[in-house]
PDB file of N, CA and C in Angstrom:
ATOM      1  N   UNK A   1       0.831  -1.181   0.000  1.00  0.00           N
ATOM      2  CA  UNK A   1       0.000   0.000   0.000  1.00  0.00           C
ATOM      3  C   UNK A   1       0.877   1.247   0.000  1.00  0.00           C
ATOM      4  N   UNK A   2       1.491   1.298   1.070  1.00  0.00           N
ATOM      5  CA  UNK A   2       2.789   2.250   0.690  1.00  0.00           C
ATOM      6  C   UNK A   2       3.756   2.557  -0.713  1.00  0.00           C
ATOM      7  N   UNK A   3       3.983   1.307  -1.156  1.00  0.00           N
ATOM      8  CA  UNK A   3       4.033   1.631  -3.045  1.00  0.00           C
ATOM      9  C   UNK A   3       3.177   2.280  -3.465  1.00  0.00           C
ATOM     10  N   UNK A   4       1.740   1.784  -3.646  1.00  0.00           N
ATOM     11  CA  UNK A   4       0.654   2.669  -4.257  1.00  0.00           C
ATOM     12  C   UNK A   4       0.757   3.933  -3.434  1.00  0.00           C
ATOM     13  N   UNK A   5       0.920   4.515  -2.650  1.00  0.00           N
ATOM     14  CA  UNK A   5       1.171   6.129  -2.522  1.00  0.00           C
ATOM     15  C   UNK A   5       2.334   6.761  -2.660  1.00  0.00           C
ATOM     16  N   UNK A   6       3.158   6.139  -3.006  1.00  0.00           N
ATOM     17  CA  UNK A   6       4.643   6.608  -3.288  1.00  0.00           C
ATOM     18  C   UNK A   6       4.699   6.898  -4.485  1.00  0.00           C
ATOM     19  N   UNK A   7       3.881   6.338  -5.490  1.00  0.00           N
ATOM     20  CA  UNK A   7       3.531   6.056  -7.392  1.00  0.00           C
ATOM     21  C   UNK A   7       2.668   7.771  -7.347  1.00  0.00           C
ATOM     22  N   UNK A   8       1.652   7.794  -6.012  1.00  0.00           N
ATOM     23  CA  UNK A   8       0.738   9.179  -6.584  1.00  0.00           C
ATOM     24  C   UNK A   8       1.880  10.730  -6.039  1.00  0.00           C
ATOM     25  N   UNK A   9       2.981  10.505  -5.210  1.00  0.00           N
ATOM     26  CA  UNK A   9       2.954  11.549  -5.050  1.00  0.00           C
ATOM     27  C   UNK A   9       4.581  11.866  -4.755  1.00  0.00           C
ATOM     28  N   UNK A  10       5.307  10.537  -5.685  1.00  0.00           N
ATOM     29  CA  UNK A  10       6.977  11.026  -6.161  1.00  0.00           C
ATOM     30  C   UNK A  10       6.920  12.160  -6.865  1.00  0.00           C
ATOM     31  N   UNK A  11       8.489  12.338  -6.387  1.00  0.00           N
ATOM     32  CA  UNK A  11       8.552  14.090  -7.459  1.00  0.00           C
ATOM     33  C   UNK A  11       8.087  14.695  -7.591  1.00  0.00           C
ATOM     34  N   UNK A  12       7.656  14.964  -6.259  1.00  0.00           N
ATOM     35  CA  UNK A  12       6.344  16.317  -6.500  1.00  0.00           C
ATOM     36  C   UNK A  12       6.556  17.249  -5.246  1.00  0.00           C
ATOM     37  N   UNK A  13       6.521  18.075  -5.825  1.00  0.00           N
ATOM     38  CA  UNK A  13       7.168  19.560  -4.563  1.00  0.00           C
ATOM     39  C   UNK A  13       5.020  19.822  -4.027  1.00  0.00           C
ATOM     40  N   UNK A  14       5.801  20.305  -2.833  1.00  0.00           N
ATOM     41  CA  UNK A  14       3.891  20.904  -2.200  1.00  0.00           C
ATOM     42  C   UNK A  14       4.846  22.185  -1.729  1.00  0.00           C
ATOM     43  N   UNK A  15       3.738  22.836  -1.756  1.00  0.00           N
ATOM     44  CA  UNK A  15       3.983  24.297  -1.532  1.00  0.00           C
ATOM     45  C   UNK A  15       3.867  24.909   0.400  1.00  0.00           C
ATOM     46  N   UNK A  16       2.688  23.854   0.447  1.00  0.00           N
ATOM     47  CA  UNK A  16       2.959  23.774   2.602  1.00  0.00           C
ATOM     48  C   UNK A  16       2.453  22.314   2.568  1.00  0.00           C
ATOM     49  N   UNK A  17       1.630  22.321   3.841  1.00  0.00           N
ATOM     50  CA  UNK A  17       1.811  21.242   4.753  1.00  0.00           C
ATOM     51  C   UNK A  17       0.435  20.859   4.244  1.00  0.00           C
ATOM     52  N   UNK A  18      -0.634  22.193   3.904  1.00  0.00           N
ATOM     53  CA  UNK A  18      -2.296  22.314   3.536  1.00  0.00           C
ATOM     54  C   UNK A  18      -2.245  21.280   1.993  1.00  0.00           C
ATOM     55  N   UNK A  19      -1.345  21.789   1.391  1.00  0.00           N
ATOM     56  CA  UNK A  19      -1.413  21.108  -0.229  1.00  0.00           C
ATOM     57  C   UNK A  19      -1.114  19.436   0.161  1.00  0.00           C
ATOM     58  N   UNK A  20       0.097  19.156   0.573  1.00  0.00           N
ATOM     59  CA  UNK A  20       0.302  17.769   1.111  1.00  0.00           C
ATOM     60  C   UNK A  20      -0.983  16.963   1.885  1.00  0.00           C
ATOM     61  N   UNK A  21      -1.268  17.574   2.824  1.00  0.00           N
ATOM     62  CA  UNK A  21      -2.503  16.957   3.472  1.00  0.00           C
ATOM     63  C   UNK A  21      -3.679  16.534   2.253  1.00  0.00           C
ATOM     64  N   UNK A  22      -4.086  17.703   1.770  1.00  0.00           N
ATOM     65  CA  UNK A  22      -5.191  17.386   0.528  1.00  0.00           C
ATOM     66  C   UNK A  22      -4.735  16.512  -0.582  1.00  0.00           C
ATOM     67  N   UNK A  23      -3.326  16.132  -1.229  1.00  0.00           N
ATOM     68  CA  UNK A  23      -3.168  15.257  -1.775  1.00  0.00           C
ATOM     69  C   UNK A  23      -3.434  14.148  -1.150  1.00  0.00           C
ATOM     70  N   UNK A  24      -2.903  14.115   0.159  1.00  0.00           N
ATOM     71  CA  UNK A  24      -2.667  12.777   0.712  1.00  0.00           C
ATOM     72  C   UNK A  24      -3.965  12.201   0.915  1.00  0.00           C
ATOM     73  N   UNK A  25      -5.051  13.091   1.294  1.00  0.00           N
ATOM     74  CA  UNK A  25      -6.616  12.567   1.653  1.00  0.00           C
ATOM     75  C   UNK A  25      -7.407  12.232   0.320  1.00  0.00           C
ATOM     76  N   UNK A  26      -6.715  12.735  -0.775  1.00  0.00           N
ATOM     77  CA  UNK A  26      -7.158  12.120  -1.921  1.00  0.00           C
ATOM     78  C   UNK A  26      -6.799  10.955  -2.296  1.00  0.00           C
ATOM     79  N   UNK A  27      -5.528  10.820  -2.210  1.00  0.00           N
ATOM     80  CA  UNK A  27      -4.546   9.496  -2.309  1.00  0.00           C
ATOM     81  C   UNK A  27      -5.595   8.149  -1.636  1.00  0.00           C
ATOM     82  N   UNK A  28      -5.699   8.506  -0.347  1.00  0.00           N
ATOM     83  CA  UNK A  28      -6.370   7.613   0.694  1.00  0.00           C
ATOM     84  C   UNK A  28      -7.601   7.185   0.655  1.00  0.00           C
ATOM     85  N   UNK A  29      -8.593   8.509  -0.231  1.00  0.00           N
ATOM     86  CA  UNK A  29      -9.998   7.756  -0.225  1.00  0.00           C
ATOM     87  C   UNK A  29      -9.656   6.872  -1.829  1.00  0.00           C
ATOM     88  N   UNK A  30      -9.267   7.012  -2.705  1.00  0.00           N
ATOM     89  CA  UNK A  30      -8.760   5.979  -3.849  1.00  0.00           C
ATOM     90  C   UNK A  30      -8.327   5.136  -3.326  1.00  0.00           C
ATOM     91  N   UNK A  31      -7.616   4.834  -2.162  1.00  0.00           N
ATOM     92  CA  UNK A  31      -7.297   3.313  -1.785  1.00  0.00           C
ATOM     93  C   UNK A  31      -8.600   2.507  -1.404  1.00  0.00           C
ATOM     94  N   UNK A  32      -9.522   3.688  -0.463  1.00  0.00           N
ATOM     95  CA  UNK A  32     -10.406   2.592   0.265  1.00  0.00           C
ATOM     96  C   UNK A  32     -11.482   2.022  -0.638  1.00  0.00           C
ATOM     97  N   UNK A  33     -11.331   2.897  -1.949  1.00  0.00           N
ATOM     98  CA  UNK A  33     -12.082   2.644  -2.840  1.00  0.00           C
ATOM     99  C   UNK A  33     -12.082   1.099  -3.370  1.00  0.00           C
ATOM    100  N   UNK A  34     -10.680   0.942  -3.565  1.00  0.00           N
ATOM    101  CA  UNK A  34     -10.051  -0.385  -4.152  1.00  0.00           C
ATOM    102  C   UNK A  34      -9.989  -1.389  -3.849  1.00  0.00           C
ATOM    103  N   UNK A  35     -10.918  -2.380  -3.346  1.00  0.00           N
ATOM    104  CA  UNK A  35     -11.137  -3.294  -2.105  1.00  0.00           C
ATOM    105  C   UNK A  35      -9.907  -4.327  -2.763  1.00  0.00           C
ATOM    106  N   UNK A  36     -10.011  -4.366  -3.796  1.00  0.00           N
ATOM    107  CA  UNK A  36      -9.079  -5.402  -4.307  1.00  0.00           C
ATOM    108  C   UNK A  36      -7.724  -4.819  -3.555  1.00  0.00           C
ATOM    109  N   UNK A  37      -6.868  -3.824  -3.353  1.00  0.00           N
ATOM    110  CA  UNK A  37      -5.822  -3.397  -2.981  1.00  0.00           C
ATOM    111  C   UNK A  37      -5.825  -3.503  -1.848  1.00  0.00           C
ATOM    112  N   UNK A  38      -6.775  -3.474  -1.122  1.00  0.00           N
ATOM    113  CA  UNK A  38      -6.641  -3.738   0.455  1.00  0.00           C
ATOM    114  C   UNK A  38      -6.797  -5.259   0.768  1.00  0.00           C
ATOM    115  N   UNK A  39      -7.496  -6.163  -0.251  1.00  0.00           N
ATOM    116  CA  UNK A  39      -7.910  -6.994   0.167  1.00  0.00           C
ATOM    117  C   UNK A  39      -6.332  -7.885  -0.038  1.00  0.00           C
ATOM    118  N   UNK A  40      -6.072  -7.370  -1.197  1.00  0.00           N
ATOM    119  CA  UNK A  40      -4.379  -8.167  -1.992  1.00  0.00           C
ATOM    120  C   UNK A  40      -3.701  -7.638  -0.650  1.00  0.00           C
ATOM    121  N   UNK A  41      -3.302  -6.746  -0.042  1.00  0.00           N
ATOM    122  CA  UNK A  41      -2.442  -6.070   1.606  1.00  0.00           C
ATOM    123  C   UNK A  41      -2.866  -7.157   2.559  1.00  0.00           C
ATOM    124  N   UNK A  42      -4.084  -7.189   2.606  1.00  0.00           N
ATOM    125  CA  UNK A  42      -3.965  -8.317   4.017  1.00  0.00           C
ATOM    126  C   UNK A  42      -3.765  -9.659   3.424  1.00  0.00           C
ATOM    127  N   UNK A  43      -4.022 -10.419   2.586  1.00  0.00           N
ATOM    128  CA  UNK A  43      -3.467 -11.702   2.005  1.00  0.00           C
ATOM    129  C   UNK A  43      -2.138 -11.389   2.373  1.00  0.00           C
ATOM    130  N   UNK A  44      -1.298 -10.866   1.674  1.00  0.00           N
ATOM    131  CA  UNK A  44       0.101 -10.898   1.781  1.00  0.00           C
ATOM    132  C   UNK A  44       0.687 -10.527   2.902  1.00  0.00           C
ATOM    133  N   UNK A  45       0.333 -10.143   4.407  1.00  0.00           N
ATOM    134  CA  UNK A  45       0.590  -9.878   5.597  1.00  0.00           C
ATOM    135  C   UNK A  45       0.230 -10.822   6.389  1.00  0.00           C
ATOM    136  N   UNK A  46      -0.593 -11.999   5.529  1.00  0.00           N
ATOM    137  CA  UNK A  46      -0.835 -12.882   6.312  1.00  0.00           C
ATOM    138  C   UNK A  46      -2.049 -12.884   7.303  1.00  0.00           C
ATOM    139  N   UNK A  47      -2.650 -11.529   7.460  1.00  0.00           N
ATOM    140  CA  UNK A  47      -4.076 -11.376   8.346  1.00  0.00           C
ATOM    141  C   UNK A  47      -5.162 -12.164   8.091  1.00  0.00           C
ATOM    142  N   UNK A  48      -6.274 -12.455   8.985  1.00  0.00           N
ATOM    143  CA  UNK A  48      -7.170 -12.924   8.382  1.00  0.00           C
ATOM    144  C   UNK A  48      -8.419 -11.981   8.312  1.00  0.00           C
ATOM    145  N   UNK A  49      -8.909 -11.874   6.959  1.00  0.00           N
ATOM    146  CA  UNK A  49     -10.011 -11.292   6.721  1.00  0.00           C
ATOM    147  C   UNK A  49     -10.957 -11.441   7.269  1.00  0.00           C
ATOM    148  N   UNK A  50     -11.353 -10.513   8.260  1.00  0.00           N
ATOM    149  CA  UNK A  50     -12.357 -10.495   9.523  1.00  0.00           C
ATOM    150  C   UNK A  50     -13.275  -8.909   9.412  1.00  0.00           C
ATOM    151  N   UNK A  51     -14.758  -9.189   9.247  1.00  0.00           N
ATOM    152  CA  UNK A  51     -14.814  -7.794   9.531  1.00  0.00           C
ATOM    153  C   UNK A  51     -14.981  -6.670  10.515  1.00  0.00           C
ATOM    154  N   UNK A  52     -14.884  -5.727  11.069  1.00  0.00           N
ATOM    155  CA  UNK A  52     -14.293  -4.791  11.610  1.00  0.00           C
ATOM    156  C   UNK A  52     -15.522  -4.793  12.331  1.00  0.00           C
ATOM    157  N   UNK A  53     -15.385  -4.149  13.954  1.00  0.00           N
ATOM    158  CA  UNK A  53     -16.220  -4.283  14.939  1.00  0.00           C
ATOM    159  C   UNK A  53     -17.214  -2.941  14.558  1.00  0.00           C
ATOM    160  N   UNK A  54     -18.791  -3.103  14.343  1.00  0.00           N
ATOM    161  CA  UNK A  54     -19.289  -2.017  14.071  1.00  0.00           C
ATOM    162  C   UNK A  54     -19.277  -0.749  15.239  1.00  0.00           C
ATOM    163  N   UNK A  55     -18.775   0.512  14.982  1.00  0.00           N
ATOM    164  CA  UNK A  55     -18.834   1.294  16.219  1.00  0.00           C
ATOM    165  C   UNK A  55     -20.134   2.270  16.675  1.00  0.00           C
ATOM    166  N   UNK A  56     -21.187   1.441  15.802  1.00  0.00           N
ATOM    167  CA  UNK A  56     -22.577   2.390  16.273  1.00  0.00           C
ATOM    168  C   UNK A  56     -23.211   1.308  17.416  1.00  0.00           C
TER     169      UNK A  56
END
């Protein structure tokens, strides 16, 4: 997963800390988008696909 954000935002100058943040929160909702990319991350870490405790 860290590859896939290193691919959106090599070589690239930000002007402050505001521009970086807003790339990066863009970067991040495209991951969660990608179930396949998260789902390929925990296969290969070895986790088991469990789903997440609801917090309502």
């Amino acid at each position: 997963m860290v590859t896939h954000e290193e691919r959106g935002l090599a070589n690239r100058g930000f002007r402050g800390l505001g521009e970086l943040e807003k790339a990066m929160r863009s970067h991040l909702r495209s991951v969660q988008k990608r179930t396949d990319l998260l789902r390929g991350f925990i296969d290969s870490v070895g986790l088991e696909p469990s789903p997440f405790p609801s917090t309502a």
